[in-house]
C-alpha atoms as a PDB file:
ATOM      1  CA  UNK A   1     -62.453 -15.798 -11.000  1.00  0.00           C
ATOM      2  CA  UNK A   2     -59.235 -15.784  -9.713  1.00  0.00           C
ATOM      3  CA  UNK A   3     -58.615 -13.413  -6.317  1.00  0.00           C
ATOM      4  CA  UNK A   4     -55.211 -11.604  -6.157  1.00  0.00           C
ATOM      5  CA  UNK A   5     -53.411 -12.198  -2.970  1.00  0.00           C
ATOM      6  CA  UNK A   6     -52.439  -9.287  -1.289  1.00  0.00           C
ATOM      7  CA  UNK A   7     -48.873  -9.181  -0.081  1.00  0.00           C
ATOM      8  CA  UNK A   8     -48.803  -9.372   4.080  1.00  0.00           C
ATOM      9  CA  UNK A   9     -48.289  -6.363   6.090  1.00  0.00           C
ATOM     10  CA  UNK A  10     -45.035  -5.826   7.256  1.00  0.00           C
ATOM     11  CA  UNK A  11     -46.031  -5.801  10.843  1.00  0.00           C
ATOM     12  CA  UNK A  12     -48.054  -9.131  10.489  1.00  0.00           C
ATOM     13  CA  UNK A  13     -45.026 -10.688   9.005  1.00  0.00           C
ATOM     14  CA  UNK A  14     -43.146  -9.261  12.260  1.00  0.00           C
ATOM     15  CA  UNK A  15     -45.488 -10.743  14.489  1.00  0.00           C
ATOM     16  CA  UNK A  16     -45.696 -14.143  12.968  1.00  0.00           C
ATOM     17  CA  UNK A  17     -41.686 -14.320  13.235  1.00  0.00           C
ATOM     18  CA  UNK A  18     -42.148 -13.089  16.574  1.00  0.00           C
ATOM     19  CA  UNK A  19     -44.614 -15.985  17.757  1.00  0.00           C
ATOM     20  CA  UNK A  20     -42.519 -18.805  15.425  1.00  0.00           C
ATOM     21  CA  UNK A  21     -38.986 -17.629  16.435  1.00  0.00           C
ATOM     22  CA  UNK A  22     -37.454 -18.525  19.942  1.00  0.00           C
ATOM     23  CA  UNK A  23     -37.890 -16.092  22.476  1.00  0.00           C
ATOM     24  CA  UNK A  24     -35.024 -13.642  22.869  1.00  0.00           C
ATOM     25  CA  UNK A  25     -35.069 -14.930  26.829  1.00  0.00           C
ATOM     26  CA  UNK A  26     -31.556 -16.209  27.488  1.00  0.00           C
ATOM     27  CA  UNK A  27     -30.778 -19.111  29.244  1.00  0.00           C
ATOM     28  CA  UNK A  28     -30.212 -16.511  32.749  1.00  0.00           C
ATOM     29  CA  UNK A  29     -33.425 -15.053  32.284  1.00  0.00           C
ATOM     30  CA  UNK A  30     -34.392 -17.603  35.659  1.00  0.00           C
ATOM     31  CA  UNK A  31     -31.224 -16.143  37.684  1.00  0.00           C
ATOM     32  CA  UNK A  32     -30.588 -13.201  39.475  1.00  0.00           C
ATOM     33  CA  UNK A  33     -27.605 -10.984  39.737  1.00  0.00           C
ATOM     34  CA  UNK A  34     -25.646 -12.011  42.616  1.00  0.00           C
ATOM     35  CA  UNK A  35     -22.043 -10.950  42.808  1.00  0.00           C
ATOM     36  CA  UNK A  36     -21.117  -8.387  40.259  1.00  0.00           C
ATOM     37  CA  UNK A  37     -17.484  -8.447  38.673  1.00  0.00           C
ATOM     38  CA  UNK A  38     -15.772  -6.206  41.230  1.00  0.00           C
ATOM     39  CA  UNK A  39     -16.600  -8.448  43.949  1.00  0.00           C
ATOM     40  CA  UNK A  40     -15.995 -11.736  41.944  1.00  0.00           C
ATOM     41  CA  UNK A  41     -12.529 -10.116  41.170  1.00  0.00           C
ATOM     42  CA  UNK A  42     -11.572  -9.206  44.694  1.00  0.00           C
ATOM     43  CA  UNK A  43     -12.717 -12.563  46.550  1.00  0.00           C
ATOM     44  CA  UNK A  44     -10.573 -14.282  43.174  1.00  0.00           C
ATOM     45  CA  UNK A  45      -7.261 -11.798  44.022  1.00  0.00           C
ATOM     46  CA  UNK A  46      -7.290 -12.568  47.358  1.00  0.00           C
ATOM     47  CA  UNK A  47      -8.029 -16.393  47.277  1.00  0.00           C
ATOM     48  CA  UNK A  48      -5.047 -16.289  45.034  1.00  0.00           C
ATOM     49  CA  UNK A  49      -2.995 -14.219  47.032  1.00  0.00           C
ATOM     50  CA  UNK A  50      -4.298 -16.446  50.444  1.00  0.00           C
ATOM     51  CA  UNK A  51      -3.278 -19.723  48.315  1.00  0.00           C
ATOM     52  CA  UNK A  52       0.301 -18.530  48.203  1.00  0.00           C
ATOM     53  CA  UNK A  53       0.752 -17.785  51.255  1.00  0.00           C
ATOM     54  CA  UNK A  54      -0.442 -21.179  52.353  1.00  0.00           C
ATOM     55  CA  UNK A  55       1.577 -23.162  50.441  1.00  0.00           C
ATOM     56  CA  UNK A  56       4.710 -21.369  50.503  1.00  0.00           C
ATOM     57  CA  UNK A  57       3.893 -21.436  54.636  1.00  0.00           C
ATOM     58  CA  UNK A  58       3.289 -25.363  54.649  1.00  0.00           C
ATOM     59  CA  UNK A  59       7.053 -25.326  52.237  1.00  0.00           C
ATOM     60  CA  UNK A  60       8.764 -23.287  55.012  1.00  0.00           C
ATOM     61  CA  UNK A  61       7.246 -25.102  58.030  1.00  0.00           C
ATOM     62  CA  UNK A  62       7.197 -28.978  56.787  1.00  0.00           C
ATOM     63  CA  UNK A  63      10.127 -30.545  56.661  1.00  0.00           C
ATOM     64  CA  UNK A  64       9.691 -33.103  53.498  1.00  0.00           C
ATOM     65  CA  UNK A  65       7.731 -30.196  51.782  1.00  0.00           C
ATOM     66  CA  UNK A  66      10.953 -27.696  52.373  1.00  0.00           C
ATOM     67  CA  UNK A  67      13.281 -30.336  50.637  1.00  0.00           C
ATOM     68  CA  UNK A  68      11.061 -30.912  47.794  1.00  0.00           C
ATOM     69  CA  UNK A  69      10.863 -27.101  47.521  1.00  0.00           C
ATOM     70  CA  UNK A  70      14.133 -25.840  48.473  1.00  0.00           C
ATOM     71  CA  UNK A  71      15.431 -22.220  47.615  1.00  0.00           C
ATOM     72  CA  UNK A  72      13.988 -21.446  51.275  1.00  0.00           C
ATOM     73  CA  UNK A  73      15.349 -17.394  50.565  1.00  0.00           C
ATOM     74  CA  UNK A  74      12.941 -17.332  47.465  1.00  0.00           C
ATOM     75  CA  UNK A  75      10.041 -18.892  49.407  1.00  0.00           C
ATOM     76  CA  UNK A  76      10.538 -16.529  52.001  1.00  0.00           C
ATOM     77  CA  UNK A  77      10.337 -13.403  49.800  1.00  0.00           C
ATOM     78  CA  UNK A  78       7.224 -15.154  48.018  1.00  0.00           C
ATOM     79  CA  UNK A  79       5.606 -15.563  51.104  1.00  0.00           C
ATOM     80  CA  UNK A  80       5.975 -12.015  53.065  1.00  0.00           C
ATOM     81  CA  UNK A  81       5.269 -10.030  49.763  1.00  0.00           C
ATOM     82  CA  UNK A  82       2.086 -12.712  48.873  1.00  0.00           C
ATOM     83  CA  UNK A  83       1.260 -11.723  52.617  1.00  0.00           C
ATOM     84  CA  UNK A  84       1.912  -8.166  52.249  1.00  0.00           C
ATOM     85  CA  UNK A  85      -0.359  -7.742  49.345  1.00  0.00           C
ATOM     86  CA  UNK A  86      -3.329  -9.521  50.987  1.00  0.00           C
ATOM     87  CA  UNK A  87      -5.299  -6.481  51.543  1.00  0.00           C
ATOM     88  CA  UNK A  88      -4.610  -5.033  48.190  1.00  0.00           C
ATOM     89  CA  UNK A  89      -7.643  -6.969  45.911  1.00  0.00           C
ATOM     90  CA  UNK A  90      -9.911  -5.110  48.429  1.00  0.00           C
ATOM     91  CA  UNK A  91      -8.713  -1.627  48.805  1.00  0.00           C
ATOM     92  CA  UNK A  92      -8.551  -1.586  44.695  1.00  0.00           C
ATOM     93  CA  UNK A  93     -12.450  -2.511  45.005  1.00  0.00           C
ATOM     94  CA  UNK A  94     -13.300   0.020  47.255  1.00  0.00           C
ATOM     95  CA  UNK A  95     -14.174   1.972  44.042  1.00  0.00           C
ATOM     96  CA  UNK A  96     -17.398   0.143  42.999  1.00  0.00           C
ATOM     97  CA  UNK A  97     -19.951   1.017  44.500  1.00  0.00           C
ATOM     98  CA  UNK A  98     -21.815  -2.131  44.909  1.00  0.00           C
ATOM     99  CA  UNK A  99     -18.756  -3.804  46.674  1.00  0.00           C
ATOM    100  CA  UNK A 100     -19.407  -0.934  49.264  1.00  0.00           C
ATOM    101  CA  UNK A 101     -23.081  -1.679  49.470  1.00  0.00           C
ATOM    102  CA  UNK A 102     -22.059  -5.637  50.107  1.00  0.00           C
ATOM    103  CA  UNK A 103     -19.470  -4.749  52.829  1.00  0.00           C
ATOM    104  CA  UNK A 104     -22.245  -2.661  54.181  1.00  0.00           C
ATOM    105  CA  UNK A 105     -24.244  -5.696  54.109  1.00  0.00           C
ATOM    106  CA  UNK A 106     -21.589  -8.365  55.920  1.00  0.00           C
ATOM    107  CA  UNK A 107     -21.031  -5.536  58.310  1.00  0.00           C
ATOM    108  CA  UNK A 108     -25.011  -5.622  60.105  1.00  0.00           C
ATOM    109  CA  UNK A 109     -25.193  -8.424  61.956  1.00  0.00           C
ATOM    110  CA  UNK A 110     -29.433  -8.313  62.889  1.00  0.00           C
ATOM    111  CA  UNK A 111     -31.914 -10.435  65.116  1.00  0.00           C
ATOM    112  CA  UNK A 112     -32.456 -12.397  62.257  1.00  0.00           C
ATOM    113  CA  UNK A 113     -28.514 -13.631  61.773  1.00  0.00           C
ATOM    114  CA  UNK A 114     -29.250 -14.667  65.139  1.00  0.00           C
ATOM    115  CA  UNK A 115     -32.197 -16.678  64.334  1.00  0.00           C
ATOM    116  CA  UNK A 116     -30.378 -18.145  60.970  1.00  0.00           C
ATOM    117  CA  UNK A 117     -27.325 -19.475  63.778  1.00  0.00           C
ATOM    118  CA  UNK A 118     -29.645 -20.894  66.471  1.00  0.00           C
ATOM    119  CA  UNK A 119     -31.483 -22.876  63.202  1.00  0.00           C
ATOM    120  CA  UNK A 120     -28.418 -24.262  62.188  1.00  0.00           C
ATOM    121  CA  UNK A 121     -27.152 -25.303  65.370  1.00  0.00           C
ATOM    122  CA  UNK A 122     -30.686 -27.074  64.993  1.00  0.00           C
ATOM    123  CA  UNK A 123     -30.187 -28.161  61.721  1.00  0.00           C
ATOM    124  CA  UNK A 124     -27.632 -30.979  63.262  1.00  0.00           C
ATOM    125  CA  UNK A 125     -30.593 -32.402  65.147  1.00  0.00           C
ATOM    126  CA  UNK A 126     -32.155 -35.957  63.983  1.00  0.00           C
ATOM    127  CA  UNK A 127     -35.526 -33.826  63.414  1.00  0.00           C
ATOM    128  CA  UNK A 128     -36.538 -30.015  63.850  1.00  0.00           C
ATOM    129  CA  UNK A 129     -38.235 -29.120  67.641  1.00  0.00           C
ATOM    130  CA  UNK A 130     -42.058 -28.778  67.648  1.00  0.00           C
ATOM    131  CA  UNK A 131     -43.528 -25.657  65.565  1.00  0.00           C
ATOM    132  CA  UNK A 132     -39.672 -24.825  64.491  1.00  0.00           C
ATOM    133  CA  UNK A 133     -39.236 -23.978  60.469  1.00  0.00           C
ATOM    134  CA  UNK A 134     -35.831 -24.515  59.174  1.00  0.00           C
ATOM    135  CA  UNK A 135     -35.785 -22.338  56.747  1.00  0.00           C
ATOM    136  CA  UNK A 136     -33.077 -19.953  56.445  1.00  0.00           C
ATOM    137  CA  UNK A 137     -33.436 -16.856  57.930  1.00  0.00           C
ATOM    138  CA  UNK A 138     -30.518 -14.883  55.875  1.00  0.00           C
ATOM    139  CA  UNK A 139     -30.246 -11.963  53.578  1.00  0.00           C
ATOM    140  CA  UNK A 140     -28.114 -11.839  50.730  1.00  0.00           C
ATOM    141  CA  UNK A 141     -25.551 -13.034  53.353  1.00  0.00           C
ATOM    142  CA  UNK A 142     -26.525 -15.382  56.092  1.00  0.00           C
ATOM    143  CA  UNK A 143     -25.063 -15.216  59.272  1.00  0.00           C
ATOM    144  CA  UNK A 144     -22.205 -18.182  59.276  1.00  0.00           C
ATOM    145  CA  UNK A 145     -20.904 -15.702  55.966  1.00  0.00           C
ATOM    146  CA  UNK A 146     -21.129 -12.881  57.912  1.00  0.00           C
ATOM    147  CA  UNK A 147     -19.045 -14.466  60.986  1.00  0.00           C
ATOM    148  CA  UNK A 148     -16.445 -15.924  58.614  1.00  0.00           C
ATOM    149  CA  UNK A 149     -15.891 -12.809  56.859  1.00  0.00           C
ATOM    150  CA  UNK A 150     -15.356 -10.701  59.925  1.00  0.00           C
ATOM    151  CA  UNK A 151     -13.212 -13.664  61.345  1.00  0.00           C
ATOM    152  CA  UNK A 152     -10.433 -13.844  58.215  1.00  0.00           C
ATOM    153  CA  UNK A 153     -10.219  -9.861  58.106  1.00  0.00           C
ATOM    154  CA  UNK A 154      -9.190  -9.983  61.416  1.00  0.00           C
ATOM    155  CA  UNK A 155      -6.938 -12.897  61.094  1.00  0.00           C
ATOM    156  CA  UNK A 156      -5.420 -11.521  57.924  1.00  0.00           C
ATOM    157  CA  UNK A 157      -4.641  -7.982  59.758  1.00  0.00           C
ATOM    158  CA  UNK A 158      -3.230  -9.975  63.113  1.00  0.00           C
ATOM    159  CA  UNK A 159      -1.135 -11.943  60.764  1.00  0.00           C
ATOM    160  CA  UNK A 160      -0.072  -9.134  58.594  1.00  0.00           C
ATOM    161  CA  UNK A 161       1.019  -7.124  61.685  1.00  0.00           C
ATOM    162  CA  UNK A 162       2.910 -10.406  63.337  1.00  0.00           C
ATOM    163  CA  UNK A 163       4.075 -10.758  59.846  1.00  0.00           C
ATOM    164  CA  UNK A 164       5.918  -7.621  60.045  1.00  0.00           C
ATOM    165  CA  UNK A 165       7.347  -8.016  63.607  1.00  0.00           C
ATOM    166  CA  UNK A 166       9.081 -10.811  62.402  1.00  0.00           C
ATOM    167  CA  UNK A 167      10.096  -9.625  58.986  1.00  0.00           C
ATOM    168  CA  UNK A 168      11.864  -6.459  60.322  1.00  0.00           C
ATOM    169  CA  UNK A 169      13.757  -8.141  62.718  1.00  0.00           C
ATOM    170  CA  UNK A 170      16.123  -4.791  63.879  1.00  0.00           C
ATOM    171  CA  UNK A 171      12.776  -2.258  64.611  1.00  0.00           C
ATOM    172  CA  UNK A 172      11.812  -4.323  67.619  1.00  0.00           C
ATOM    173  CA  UNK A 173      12.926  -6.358  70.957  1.00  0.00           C
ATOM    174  CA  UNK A 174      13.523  -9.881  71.000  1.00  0.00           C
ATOM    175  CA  UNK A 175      10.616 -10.369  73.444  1.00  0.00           C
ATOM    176  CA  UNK A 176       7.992  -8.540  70.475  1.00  0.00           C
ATOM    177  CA  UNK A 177       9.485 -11.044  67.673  1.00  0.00           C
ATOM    178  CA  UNK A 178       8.963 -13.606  69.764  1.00  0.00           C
ATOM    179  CA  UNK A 179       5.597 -13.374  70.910  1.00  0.00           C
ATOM    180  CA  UNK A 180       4.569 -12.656  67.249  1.00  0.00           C
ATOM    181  CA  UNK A 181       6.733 -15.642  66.095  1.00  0.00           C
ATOM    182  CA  UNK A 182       3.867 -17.917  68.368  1.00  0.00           C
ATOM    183  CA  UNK A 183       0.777 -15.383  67.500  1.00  0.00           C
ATOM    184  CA  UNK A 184       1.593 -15.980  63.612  1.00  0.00           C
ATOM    185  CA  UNK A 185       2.241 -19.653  63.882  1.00  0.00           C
ATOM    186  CA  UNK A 186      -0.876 -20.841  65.669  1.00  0.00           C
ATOM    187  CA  UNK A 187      -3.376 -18.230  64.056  1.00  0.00           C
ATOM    188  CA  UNK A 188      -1.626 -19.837  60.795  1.00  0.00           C
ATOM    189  CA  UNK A 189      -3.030 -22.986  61.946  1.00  0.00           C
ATOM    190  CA  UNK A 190      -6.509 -21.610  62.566  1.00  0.00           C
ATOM    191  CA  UNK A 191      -6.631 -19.596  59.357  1.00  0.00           C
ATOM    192  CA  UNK A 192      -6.066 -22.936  57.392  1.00  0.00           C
ATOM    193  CA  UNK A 193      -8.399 -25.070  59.143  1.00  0.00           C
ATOM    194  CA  UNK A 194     -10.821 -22.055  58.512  1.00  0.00           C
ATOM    195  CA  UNK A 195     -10.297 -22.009  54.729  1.00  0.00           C
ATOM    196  CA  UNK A 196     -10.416 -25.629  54.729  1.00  0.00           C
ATOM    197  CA  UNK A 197     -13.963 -25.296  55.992  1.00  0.00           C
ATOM    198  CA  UNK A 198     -14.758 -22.318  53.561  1.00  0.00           C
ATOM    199  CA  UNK A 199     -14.105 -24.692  50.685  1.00  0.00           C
ATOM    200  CA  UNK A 200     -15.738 -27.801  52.012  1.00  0.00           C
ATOM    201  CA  UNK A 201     -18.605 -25.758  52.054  1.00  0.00           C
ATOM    202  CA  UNK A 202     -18.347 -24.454  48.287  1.00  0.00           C
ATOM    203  CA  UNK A 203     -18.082 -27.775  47.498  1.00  0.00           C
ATOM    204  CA  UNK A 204     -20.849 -28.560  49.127  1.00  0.00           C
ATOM    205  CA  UNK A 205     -23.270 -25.730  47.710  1.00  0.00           C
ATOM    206  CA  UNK A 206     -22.812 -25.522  43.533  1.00  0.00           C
ATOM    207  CA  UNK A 207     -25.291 -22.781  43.525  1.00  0.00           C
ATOM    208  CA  UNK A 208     -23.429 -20.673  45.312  1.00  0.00           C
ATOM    209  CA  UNK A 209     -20.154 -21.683  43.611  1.00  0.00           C
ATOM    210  CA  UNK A 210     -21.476 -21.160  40.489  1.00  0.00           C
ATOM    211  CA  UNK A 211     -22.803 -17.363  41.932  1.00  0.00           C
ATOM    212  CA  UNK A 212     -19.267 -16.552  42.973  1.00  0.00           C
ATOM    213  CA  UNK A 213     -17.368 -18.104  39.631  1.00  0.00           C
ATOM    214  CA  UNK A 214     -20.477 -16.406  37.255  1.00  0.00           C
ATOM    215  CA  UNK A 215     -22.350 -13.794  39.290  1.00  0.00           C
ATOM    216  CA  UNK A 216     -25.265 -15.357  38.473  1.00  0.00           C
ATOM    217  CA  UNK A 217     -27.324 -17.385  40.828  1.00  0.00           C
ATOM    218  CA  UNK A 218     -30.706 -19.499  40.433  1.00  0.00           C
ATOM    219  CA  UNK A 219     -33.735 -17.091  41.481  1.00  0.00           C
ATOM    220  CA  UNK A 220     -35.160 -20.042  43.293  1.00  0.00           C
ATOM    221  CA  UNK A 221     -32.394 -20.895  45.151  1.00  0.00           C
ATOM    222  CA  UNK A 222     -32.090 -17.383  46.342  1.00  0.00           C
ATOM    223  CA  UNK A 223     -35.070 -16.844  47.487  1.00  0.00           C
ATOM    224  CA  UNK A 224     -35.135 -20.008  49.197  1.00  0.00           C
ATOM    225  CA  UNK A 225     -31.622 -19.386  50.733  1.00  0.00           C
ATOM    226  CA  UNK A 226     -31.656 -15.451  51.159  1.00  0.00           C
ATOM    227  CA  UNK A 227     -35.595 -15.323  51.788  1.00  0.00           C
ATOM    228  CA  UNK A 228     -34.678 -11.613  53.440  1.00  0.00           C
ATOM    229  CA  UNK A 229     -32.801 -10.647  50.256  1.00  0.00           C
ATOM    230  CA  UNK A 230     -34.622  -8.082  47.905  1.00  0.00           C
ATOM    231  CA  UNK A 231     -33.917  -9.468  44.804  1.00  0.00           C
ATOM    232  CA  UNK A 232     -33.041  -7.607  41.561  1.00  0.00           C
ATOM    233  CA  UNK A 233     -35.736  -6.682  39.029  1.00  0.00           C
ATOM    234  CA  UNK A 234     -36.924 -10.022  36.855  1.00  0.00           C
ATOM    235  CA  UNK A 235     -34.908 -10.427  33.478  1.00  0.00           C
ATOM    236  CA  UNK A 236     -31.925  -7.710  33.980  1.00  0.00           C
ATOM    237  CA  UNK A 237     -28.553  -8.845  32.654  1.00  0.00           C
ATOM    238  CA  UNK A 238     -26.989  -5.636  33.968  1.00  0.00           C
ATOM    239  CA  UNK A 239     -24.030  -5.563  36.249  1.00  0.00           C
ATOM    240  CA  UNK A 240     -25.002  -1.977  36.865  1.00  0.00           C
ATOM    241  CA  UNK A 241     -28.278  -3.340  39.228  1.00  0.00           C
ATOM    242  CA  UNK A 242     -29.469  -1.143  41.704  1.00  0.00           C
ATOM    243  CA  UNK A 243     -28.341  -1.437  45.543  1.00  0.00           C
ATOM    244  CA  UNK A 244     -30.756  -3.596  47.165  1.00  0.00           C
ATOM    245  CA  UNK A 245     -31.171  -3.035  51.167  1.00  0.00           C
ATOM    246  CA  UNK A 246     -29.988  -6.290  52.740  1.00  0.00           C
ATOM    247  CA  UNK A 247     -33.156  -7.232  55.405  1.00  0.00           C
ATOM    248  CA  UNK A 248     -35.145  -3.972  54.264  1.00  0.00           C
ATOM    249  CA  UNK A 249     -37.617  -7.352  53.917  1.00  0.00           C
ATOM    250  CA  UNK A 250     -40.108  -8.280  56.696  1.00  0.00           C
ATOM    251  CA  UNK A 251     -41.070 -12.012  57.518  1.00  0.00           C
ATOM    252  CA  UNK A 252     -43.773 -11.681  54.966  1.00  0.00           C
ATOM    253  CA  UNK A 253     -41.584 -11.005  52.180  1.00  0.00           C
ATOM    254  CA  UNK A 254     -42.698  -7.322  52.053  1.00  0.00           C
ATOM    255  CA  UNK A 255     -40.607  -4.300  52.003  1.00  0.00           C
ATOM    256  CA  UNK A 256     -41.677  -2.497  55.627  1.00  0.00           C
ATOM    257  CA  UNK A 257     -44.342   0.678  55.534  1.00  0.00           C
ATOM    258  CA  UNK A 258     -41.875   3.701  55.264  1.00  0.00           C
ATOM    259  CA  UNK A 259     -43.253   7.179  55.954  1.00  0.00           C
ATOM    260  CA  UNK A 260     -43.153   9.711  53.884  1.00  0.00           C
ATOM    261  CA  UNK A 261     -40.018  12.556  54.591  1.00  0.00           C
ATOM    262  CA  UNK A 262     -38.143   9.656  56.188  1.00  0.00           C
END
C-alpha cells in the first residue's frame, strides 16, 4: 500500500534553508566599529589639506624643488589658502556627535595614559623589568595618540597665526614679521618630522590603518590594543553606535559599580 507524502511545512522548509544556507554573518561580523564616517572624513580633509601645505612649503623653501616647480606667486597662494583652511575639515565635523564624544576622549589624559607611556618607554628595553606586563594600557586612544593630537592642534594654530603675520605684511611691525618668519620656519620643520613619524607608524600598524581607511577594526586587536575601551555591542554594522565612555573600564575589564541617582 502505497503512503502519500505529505507536502513539508512551510516553516520546516524555512528552517532547513536556514541550517543549509550560509549564515547571513558578514565578513565584519568579527570587527568592531571604530571610526565612524565623520571622523574618517575630517582626519582625510585635513591630511589632504596638511599634504599641500607640505609640499608646496618644501617647493618654496628648496631650491631645486622651486625650479622644477616654478610659478612661485601660484605656490604661494596654494600654500596660505591650503594653510588657511586647515581647521576647516574639523569645525564642519563638529556636527556629529560622535566626533564630539572622540575629541572628548583625546582630550582626558588619565593615570592610565601615564602607565601606557612609562610601558613604552619600556617597551625599547631588551626584556620587560621583573613582574612588569606590557600590555597596553590605552582606551580607544592610547596615550602617544593623545600627545600627538594635542601637539599638531597646537602647531597648526601657532603656524596659522605666524602664517598670517607674514601674509599681511602692512597690519604689523617689521620686528612681529620677523619673529614669526623664524617661529613658522622651524615649527615647519618640527611639524614635518612629526608627520613623518605619524605615518611610519601607520605603516607600521595595518590594523589601525585599515580602522582609519574603513572604520572597521579587528575585535581582537582592539581589545588587545584598547583593553580600557568599551567596545560596541557584538554584530552591529551601524554607524549610528552608541557613545562608549573612554576608560569607564576598570583593570578587570568591568564597567565600575555606579550608584544609583548618580
Amino acid at each position: 500500500m502505497t503512503m502519500l507524502r505529505q507536502p513539508p511545512d512551510p516553516a520546516e522548509r524555512t528552517d532547513a534553508a536556514n541550517r543549509t544556507a550560509p549564515s547571513n554573518r558578514t565578513e565584519h561580523s568579527a570587527d568592531v566599529l571604530r571610526f565612524a564616517r565623520a571622523v574618517r572624513w575630517c582626519h582625510h580633509a585635513t591630511a589632504v589639506l596638511m599634504a599641500v601645505c607640505v609640499g608646496t612649503a618644501l617647493c618654496l623653501y628648496v631650491p631645486g624643488l622651486a625650479q622644477l616647480a616654478g610659478r612661485r606667486a601660484l605656490l604661494v597662494a596654494v600654500h596660505e589658502w591650503s594653510g588657511l583652511l586647515l581647521p576647516a575639515p574639523l569645525l564642519l565635523s563638529l556636527v556629529s556627535r560622535v566626533l564630539r564624544a572622540d575629541l572628548r576622549r583625546l582630550n582626558r589624559f588619565g593615570p592610565h595614559d601615564r602607565r601606557w607611556l612609562r610601558r613604552a618607554r619600556r617597551a625599547r628595553r631588551p626584556s620587560p623589568p621583573l613582574g612588569e606586563d606590557w600590555g597596553r594600557d590605552a582606551g580607544k586612544f592610547n596615550a602617544g595618540q593623545k600627545v600627538f593630537a594635542a601637539w599638531i592642534a597646537g602647531a597648526v594654530l601657532v603656524m596659522a597665526a605666524t602664517g598670517l603675520l607674514m601674509w599681511f605684511t602692512g597690519l604689523t611691525p617689521l620686528v612681529w614679521r620677523t619673529s614669526a618668519t623664524f617661529v613658522h620656519d622651524w615649527l615647519a620643520l618640527a611639524v614635518g618630522a612629526a608627520l613623518a613619524a605619524h605615518t611610519a607608524m601607520a605603516g607600521a600598524y595595518p590594523e589601525a590603518r585599515r580602522a582609519m581607511r574603513t572604520g572597521w577594526a579587528d575585535r581582537a586587536w582592539a581589545r588587545r590594543e584598547h583593553a580600557l575601551w568599551q567596545l560596541p555591542d557584538e554584530h552591529v554594522r551601524d554607524e549610528h553606535v552608541r557613545d562608549e565612555s573612554d576608560g569607564a573600564v576598570a583593570r578587570g575589564g568591568r564597567a565600575p559599580h555606579r550608584r544609583r541617582g548618580h
